[in-house]
N, C-alpha and C. Protein backbone atom coordinates (compact mmCIF):
# COMPACT_ATOMS: atom_id res chain seq x y z
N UNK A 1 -52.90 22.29 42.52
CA UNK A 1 -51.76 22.01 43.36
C UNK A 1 -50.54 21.67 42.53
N UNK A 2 -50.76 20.93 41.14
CA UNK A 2 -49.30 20.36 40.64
C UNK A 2 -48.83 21.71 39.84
N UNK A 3 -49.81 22.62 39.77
CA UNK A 3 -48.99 23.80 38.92
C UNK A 3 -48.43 24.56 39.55
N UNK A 4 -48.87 24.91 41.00
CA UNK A 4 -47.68 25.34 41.87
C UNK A 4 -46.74 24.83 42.69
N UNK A 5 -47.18 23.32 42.53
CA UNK A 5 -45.55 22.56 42.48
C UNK A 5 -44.34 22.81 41.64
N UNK A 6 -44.83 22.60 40.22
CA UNK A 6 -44.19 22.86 38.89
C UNK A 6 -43.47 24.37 39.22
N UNK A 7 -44.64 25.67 39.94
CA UNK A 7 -43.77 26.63 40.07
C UNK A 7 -42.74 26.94 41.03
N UNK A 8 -42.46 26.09 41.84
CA UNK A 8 -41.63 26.02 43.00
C UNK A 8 -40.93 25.12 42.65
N UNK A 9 -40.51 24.37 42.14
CA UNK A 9 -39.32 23.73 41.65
C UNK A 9 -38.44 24.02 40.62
N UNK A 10 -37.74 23.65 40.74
CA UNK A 10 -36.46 24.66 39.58
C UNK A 10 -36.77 23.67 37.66
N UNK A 11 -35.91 24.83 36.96
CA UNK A 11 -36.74 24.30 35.86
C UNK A 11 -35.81 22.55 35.60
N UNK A 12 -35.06 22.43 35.98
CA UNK A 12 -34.60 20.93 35.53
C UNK A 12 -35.29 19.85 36.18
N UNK A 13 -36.22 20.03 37.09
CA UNK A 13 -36.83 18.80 37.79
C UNK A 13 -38.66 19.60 37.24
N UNK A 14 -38.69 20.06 36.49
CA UNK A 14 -39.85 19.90 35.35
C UNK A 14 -40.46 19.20 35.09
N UNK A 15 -40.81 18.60 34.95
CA UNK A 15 -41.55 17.76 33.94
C UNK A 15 -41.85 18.02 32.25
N UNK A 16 -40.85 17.28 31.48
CA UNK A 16 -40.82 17.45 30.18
C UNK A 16 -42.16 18.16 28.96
N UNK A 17 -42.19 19.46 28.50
CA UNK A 17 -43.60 19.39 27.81
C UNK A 17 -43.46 19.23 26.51
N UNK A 18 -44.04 19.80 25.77
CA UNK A 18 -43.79 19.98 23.97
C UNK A 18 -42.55 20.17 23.23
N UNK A 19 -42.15 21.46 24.00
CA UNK A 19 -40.97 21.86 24.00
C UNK A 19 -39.72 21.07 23.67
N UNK A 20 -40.11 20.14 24.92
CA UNK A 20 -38.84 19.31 25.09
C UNK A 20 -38.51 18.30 24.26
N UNK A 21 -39.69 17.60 23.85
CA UNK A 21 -39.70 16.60 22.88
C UNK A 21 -39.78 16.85 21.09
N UNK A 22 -40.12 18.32 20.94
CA UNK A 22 -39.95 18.56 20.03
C UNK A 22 -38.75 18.50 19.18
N UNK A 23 -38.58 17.66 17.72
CA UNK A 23 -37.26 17.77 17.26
C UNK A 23 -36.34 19.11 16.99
N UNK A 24 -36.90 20.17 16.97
CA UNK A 24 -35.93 21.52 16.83
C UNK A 24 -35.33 21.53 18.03
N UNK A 25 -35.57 21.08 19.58
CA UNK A 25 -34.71 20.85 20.80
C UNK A 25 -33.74 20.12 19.72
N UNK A 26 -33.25 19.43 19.15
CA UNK A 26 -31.98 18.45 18.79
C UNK A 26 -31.23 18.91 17.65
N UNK A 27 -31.99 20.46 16.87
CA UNK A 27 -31.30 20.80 15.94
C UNK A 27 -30.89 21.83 16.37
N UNK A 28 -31.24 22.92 16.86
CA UNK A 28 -31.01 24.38 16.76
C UNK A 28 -31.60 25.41 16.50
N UNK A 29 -31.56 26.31 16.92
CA UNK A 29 -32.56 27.21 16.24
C UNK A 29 -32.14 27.78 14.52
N UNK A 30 -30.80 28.00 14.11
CA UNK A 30 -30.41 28.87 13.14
C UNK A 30 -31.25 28.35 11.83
N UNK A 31 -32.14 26.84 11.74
CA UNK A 31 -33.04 26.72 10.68
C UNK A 31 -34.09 27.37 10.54
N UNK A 32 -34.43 28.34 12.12
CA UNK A 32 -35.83 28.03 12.12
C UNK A 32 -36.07 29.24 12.51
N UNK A 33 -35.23 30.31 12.52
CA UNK A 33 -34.88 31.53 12.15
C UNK A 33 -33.91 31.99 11.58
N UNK A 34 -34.27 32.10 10.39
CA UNK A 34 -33.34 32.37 9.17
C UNK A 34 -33.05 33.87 8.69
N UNK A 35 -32.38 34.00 8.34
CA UNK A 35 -31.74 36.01 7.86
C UNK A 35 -32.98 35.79 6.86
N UNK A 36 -32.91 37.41 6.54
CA UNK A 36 -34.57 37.49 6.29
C UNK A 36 -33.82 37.10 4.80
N UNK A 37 -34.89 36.70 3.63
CA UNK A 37 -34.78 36.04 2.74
C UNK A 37 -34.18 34.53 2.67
N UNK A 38 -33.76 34.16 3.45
CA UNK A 38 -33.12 33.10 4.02
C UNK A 38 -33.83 31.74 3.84
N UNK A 39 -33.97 30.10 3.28
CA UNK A 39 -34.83 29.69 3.14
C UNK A 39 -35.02 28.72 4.34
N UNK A 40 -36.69 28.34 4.74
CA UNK A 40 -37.19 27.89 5.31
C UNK A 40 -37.32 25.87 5.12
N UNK A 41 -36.88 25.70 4.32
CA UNK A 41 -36.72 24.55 3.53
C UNK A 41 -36.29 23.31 4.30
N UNK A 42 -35.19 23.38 5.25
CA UNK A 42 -34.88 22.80 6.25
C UNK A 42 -35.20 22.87 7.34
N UNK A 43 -36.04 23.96 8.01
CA UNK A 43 -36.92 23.88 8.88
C UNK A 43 -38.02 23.59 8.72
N UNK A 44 -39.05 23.52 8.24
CA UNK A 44 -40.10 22.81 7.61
C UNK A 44 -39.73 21.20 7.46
N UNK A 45 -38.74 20.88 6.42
CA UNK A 45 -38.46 19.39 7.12
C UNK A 45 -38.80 18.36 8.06
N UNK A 46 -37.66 19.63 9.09
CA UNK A 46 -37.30 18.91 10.68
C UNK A 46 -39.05 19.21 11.42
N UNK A 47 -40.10 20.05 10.69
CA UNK A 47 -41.28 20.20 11.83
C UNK A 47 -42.22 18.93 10.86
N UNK A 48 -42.41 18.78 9.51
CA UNK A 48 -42.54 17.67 9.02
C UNK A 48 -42.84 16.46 9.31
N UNK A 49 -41.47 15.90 10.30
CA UNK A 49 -41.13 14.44 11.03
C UNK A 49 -41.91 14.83 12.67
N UNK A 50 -41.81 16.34 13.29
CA UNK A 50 -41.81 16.12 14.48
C UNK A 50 -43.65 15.68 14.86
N UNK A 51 -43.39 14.79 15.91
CA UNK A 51 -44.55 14.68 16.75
C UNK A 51 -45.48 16.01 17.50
N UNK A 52 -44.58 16.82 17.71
CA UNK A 52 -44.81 18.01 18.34
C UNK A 52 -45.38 19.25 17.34
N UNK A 53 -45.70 19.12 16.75
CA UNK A 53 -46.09 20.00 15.22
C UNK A 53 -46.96 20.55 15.64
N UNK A 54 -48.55 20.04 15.42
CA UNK A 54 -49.79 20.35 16.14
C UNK A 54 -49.51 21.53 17.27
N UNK A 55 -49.06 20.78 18.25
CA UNK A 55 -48.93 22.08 19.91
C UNK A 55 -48.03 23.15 19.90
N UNK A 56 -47.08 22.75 18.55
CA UNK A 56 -45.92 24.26 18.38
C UNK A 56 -46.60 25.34 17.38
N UNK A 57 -47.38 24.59 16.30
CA UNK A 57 -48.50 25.52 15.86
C UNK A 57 -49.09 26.48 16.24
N UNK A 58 -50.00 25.67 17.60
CA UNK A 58 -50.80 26.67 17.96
C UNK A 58 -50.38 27.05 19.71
N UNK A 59 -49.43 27.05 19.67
CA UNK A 59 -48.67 27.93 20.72
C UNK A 59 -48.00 29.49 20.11
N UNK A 60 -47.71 29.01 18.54
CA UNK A 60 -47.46 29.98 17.74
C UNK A 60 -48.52 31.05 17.46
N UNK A 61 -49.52 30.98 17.21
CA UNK A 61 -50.99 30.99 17.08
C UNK A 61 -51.74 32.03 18.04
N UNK A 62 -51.01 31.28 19.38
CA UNK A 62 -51.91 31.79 20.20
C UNK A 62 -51.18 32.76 20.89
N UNK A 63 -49.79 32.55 20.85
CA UNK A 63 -48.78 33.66 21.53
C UNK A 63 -48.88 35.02 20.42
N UNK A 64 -49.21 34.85 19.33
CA UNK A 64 -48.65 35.62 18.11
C UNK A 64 -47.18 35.67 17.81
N UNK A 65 -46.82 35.18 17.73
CA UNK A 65 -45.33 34.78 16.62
C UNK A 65 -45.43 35.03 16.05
N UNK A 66 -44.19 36.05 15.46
CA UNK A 66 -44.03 36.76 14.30
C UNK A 66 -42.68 36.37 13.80
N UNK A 67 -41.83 35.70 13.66
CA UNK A 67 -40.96 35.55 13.78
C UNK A 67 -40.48 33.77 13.72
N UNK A 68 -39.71 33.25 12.55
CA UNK A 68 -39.46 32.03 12.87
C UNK A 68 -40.37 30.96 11.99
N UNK A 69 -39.71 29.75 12.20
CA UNK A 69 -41.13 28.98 11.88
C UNK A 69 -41.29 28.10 12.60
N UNK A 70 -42.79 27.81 12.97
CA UNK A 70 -43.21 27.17 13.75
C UNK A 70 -44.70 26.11 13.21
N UNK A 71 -44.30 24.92 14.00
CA UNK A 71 -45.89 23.93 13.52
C UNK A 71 -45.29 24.04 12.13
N UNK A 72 -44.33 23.89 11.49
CA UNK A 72 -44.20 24.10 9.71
C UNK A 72 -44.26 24.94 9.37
N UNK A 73 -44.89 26.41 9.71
CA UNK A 73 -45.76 27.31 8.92
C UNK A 73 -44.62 28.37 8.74
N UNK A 74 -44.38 28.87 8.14
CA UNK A 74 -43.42 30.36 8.12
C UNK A 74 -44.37 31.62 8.60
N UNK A 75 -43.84 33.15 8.96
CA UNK A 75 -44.31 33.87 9.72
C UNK A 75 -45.32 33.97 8.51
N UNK A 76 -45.37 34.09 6.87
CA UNK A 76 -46.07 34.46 6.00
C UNK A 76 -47.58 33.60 5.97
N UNK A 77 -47.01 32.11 6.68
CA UNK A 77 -48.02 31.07 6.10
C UNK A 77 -48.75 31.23 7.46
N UNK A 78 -48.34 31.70 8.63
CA UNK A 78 -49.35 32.13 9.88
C UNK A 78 -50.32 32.87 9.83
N UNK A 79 -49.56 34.10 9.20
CA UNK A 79 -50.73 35.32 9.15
C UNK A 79 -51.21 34.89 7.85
N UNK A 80 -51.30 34.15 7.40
CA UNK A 80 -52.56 34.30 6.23
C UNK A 80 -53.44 33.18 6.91
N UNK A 81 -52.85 31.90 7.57
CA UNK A 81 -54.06 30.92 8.67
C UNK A 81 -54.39 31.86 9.56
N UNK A 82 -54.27 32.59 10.20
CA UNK A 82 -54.87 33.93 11.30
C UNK A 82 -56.31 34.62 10.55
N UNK A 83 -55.73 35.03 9.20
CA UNK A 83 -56.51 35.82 8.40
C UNK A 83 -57.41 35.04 7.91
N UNK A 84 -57.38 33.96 7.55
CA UNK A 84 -58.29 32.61 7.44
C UNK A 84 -59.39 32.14 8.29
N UNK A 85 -59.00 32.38 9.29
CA UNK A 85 -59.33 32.02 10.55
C UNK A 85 -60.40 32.86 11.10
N UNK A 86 -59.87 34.27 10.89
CA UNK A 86 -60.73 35.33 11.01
C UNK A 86 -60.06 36.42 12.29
N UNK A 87 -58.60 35.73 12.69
CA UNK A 87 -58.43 36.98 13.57
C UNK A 87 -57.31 37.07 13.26
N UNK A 88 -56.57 37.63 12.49
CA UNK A 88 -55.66 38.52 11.97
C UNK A 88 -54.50 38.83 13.36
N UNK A 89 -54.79 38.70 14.03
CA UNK A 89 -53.78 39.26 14.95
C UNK A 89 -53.35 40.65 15.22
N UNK A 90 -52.77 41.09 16.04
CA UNK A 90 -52.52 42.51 16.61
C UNK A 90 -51.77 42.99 15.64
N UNK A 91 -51.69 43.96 15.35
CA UNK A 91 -51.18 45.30 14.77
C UNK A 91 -50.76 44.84 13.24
């Protein structure tokens, strides 16, 4: 019942998830997708401090993200935990 509450209400009367509390909500994205060669150094940081690390990980993980960094990891340091892991991911 509360998840099709959640879907019938508009997104500002939400209820706050990962997302929201995560510190990259307060920075921006332009750390945390960088021009390619671009360094990751300051995004890693800001995921470092956040509480939200763990669940942006493996939302990353599980969506396949290719792109960005997320949970700390850069797209390079994903697919080699994927490949670690044992499932490599699509294509």
């Amino acid at each position: 019942m509360t998840a099709m509450l959640i879907d019938f209400i508009g997104p500002a009367e939400r209820p706050p998830g990962w997302r929201d509390r995560a510190l990259c909500a307060q920075v921006g994205p332009e750390f945390f997708f960088p021009a390619a060669g671009g360094s990751t150094r300051e995004a890693k940081r800001v995921c470092g401090a956040c509480p939200e690390r763990a669940e942006c990980l493996a939302y990353a993980l599980e969506h396949d993200e290719r792109f960005g960094v997320w949970g700390g990891l850069s797209e390079g340091e994903r697919r080699r935990l994927r490949k670690e892991r044992g499932n490599g991911g699509t294509g």
